[in-house]
N, C-alpha and C. Protein backbone atom coordinates (compact mmCIF):
# COMPACT_ATOMS: atom_id res chain seq x y z
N UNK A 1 -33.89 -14.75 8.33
CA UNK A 1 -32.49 -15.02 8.13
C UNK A 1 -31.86 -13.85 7.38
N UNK A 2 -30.71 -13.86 7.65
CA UNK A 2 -29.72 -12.18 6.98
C UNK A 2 -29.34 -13.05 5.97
N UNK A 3 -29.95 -11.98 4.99
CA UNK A 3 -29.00 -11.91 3.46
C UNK A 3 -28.06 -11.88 3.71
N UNK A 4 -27.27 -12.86 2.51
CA UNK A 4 -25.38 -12.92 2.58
C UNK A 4 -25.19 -11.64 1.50
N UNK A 5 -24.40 -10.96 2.13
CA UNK A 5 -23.11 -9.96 1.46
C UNK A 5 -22.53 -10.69 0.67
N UNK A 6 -22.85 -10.01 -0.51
CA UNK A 6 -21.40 -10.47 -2.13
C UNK A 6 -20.51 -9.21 -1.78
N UNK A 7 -19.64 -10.08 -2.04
CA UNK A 7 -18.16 -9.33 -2.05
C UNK A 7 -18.41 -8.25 -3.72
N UNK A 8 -17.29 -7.17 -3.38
CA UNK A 8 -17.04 -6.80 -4.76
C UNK A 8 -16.25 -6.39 -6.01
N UNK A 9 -16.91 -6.71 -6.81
CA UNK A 9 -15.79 -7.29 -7.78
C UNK A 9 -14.57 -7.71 -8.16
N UNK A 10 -13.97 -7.67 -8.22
CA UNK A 10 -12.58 -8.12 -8.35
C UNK A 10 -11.36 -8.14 -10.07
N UNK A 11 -10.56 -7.57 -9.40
CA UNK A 11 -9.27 -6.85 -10.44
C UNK A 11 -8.58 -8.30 -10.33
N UNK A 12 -8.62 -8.76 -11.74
CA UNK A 12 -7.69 -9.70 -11.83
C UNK A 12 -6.53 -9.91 -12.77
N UNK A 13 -6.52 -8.80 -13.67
CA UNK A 13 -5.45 -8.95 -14.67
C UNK A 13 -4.12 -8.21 -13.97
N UNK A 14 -2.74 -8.12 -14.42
CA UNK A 14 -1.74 -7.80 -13.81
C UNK A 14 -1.80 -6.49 -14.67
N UNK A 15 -2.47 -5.97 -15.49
CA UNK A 15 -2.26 -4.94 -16.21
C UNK A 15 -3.12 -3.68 -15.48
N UNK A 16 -4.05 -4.04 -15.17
CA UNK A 16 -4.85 -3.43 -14.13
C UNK A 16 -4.41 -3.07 -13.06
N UNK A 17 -3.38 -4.21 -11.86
CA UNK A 17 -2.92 -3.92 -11.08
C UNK A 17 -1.68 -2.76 -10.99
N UNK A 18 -1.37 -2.94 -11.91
CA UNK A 18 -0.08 -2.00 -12.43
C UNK A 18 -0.17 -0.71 -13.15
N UNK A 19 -1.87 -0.81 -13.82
CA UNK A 19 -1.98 0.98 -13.70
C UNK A 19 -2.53 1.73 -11.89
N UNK A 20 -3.20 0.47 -11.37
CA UNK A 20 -3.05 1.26 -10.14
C UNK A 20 -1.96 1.60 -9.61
N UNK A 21 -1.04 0.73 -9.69
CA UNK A 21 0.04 0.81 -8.98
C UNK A 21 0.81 2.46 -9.51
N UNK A 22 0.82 2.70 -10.70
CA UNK A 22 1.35 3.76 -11.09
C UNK A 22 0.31 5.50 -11.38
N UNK A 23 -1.18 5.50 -11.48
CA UNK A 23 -1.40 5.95 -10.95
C UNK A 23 -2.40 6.56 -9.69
N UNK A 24 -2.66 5.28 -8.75
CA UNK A 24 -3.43 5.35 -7.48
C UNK A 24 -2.62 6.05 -6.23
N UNK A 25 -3.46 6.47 -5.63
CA UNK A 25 -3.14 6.96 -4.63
C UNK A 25 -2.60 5.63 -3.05
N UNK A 26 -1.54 6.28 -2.95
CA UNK A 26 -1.08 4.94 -1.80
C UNK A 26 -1.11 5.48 -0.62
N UNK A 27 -1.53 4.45 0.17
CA UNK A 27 -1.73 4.69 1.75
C UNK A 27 -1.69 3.40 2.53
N UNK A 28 -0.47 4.10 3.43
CA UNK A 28 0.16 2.56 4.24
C UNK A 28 -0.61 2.35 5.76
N UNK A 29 -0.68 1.05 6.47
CA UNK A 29 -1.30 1.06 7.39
C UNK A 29 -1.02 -0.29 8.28
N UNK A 30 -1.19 -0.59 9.11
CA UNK A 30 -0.84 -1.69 10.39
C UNK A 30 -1.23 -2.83 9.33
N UNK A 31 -0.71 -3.72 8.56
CA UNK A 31 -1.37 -4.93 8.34
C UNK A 31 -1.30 -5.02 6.51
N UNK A 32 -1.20 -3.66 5.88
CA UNK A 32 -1.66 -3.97 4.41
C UNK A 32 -1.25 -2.04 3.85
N UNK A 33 -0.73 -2.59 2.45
CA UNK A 33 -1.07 -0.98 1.88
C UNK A 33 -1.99 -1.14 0.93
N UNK A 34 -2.79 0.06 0.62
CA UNK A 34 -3.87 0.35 -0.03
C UNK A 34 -3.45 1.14 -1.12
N UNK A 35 -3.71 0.56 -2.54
CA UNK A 35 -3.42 1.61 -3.46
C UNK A 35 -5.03 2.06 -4.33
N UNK A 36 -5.17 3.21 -4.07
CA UNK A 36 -6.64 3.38 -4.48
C UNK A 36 -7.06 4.57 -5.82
N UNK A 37 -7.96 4.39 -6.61
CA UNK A 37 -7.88 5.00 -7.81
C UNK A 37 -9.28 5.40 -7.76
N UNK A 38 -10.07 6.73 -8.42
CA UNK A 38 -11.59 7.06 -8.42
C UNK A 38 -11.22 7.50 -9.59
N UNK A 39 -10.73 7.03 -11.06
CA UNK A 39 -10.85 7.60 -12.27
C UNK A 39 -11.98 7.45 -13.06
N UNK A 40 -13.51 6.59 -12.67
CA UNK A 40 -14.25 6.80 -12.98
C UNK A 40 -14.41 5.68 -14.96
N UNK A 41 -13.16 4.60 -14.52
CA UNK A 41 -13.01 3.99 -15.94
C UNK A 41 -14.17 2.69 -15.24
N UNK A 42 -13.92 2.28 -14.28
CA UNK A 42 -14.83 0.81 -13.94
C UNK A 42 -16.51 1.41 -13.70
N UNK A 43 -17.21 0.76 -13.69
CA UNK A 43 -18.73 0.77 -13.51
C UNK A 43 -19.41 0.87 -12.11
N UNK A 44 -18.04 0.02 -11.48
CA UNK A 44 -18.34 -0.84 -10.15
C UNK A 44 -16.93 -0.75 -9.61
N UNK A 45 -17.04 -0.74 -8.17
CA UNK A 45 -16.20 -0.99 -7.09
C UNK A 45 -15.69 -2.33 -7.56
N UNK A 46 -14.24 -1.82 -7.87
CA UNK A 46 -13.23 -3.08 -7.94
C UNK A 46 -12.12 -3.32 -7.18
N UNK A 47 -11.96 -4.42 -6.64
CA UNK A 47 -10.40 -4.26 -5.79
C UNK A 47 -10.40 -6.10 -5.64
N UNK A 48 -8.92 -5.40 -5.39
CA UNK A 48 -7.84 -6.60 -5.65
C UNK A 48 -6.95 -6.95 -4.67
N UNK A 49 -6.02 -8.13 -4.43
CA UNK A 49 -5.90 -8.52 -3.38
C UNK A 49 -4.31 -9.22 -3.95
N UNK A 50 -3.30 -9.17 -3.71
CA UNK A 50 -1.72 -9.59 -3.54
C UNK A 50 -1.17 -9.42 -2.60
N UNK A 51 -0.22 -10.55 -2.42
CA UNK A 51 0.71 -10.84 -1.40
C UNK A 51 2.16 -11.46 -1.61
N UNK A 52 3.00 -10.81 -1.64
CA UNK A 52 4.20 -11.13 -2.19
C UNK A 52 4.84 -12.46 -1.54
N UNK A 53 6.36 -12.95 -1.62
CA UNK A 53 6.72 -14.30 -1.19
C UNK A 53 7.86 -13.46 0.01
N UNK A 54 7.65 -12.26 0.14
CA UNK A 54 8.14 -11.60 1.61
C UNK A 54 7.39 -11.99 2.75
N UNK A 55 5.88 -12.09 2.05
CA UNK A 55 5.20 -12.20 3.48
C UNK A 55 4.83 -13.76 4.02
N UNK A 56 5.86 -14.64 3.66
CA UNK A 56 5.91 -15.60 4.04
C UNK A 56 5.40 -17.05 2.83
N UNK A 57 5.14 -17.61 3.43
CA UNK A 57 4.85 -19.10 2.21
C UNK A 57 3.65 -19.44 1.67
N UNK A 58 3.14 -19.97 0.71
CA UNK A 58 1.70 -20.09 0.34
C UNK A 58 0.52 -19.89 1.52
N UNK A 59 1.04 -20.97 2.40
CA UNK A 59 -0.51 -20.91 3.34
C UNK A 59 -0.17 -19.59 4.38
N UNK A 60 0.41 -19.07 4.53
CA UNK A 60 0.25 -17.41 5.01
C UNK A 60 0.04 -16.32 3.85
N UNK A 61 0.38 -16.52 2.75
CA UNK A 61 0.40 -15.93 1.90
C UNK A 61 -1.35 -15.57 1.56
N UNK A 62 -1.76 -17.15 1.68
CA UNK A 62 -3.49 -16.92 0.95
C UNK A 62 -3.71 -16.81 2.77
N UNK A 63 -3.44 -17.01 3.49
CA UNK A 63 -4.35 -16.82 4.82
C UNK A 63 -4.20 -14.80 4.86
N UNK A 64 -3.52 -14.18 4.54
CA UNK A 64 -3.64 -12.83 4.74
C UNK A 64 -4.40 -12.35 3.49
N UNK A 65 -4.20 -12.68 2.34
CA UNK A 65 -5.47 -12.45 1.17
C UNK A 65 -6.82 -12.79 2.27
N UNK A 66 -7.23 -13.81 2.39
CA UNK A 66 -8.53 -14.17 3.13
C UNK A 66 -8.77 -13.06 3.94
N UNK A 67 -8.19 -13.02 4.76
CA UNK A 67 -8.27 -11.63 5.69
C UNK A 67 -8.95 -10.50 5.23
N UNK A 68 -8.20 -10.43 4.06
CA UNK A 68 -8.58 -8.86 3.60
C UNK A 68 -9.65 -9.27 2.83
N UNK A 69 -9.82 -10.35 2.12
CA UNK A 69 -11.02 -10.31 1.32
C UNK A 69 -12.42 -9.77 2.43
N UNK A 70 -12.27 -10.87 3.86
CA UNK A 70 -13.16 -10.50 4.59
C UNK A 70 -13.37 -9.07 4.98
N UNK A 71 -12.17 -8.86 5.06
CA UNK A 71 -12.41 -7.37 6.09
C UNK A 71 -13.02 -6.01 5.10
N UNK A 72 -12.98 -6.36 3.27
CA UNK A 72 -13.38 -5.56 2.60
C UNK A 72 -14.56 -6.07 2.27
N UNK A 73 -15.18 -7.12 2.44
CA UNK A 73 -16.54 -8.15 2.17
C UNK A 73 -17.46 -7.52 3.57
N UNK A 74 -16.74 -7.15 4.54
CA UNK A 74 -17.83 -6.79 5.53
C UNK A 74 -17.99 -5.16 5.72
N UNK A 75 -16.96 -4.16 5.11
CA UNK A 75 -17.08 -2.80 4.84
C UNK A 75 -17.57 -2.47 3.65
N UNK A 76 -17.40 -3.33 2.97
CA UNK A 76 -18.02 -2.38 1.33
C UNK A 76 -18.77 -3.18 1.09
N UNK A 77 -19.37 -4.41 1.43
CA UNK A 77 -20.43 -4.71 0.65
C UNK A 77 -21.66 -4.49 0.42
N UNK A 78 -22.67 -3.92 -0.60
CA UNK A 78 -23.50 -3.75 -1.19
C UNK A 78 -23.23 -2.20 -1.02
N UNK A 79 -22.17 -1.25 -0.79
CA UNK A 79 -21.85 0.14 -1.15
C UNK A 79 -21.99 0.13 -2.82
N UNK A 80 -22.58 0.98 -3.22
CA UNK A 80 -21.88 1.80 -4.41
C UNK A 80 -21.06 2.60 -4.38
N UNK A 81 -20.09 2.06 -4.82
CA UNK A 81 -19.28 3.10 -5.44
C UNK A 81 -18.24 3.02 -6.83
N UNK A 82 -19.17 3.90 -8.07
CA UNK A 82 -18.79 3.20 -9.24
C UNK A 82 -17.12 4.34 -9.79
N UNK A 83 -16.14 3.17 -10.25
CA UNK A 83 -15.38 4.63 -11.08
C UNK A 83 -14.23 3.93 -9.87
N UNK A 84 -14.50 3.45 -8.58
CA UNK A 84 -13.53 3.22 -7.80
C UNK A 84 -12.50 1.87 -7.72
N UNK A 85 -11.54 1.57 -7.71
CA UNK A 85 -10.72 0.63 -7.84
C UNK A 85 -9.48 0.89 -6.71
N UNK A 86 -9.68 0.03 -6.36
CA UNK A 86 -8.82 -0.60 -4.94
C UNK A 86 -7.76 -1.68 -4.92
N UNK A 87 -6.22 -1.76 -4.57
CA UNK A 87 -5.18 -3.09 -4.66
C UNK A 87 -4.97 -3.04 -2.84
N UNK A 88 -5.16 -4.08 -2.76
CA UNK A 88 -5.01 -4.32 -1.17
C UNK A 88 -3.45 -5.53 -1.47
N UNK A 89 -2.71 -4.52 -0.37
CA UNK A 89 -1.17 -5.45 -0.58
C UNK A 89 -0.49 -6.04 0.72
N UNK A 90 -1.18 -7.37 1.09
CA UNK A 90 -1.04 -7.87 2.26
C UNK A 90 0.58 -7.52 2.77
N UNK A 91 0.97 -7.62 4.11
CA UNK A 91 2.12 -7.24 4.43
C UNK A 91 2.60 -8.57 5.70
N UNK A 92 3.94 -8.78 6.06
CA UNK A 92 4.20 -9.85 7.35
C UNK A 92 3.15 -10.18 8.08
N UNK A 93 2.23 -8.93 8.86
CA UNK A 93 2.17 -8.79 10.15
C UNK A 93 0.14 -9.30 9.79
N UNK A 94 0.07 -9.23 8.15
CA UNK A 94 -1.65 -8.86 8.29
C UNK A 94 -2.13 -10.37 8.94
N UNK A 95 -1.41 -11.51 8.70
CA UNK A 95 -2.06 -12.54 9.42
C UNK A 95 -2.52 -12.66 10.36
N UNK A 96 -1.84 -11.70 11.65
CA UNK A 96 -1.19 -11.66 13.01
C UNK A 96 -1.89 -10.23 13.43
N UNK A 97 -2.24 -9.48 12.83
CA UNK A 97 -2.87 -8.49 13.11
C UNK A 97 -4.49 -8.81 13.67
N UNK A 98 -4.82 -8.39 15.22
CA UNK A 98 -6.30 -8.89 15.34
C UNK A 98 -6.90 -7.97 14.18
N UNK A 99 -8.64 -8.80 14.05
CA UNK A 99 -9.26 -8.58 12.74
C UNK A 99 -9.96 -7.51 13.10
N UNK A 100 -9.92 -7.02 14.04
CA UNK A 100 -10.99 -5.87 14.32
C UNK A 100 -10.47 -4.79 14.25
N UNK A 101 -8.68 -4.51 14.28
CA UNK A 101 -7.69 -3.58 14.42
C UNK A 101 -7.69 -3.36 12.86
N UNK A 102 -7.76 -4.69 12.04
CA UNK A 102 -7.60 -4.50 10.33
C UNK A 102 -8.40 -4.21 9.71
N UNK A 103 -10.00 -4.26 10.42
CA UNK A 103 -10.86 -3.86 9.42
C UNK A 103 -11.32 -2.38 10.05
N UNK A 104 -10.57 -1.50 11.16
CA UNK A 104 -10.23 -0.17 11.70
C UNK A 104 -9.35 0.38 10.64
N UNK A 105 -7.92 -0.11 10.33
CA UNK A 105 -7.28 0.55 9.67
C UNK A 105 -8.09 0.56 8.36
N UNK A 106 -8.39 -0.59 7.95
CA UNK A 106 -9.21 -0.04 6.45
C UNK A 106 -10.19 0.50 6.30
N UNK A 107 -11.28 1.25 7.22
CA UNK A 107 -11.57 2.12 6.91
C UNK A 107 -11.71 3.42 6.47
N UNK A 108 -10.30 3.42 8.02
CA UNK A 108 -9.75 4.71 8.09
C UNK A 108 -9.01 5.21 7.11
N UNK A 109 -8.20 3.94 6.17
CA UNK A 109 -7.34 3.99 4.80
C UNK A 109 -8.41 4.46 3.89
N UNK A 110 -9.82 3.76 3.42
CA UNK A 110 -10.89 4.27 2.53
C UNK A 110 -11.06 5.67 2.89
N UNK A 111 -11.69 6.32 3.73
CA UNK A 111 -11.65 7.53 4.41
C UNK A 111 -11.12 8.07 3.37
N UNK A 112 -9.28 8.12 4.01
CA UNK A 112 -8.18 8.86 3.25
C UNK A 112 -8.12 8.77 1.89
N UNK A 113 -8.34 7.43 1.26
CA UNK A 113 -8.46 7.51 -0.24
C UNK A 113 -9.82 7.85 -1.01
N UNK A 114 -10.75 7.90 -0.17
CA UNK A 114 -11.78 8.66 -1.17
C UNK A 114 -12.16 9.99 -0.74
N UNK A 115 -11.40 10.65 -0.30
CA UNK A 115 -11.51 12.11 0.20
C UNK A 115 -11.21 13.03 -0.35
């Protein structure tokens, strides 16, 4: 039987989110923007997950979080990569976006932000 993938870690204070926000690197994409930071303050791969009340009502709101939790639960899990911190910022369309197109763009977004 396949070992289950742990997700990783997770940014939960708003103070955290908001030094990424001011100084991570941003990169927009079909479904979600990515704000990404390698300052080397966390231990461990951290990232985080918001969705504003633009992108519709609670249960779309957490159905596009889910999304992305998955789509970063099946690319980064059991990677190292320490020092790195990640805000994933669901958008209208990420519900509605097929999942194979979203977990394309986020790679291709990681790519760009750890390069």
């Amino acid at each position: 039987m396949a070992k289950a993938q742990t997700p990783p870690a997770r940014l939960t204070r708003r103070a955290e989110f908001l030094r990424l926000a001011a100084r991570g690197k941003k990169i927009v994409k079909q479904g979600f923007v990515l704000q990404a930071a390698n300052d080397g303050q966390a231990e461990v791969l951290r990232v985080g997950y918001t969705a504003t009340k633009k992108v519709g009502n609670a249960v779309t709101r957490n159905r596009a979080k889910r999304r992305l939790r998955e789509a970063v639960r099946l690319l980064l899990a059991g990677q190292s990569l320490p020092g790195v911190e990640l805000v994933l910022i669901a958008r209208r369309e990420t519900g509605e976006v097929e999942f194979s197109r979203l977990r394309q763009n986020l790679a291709k977004a990681l790519n760009e932000a750890l390069a």
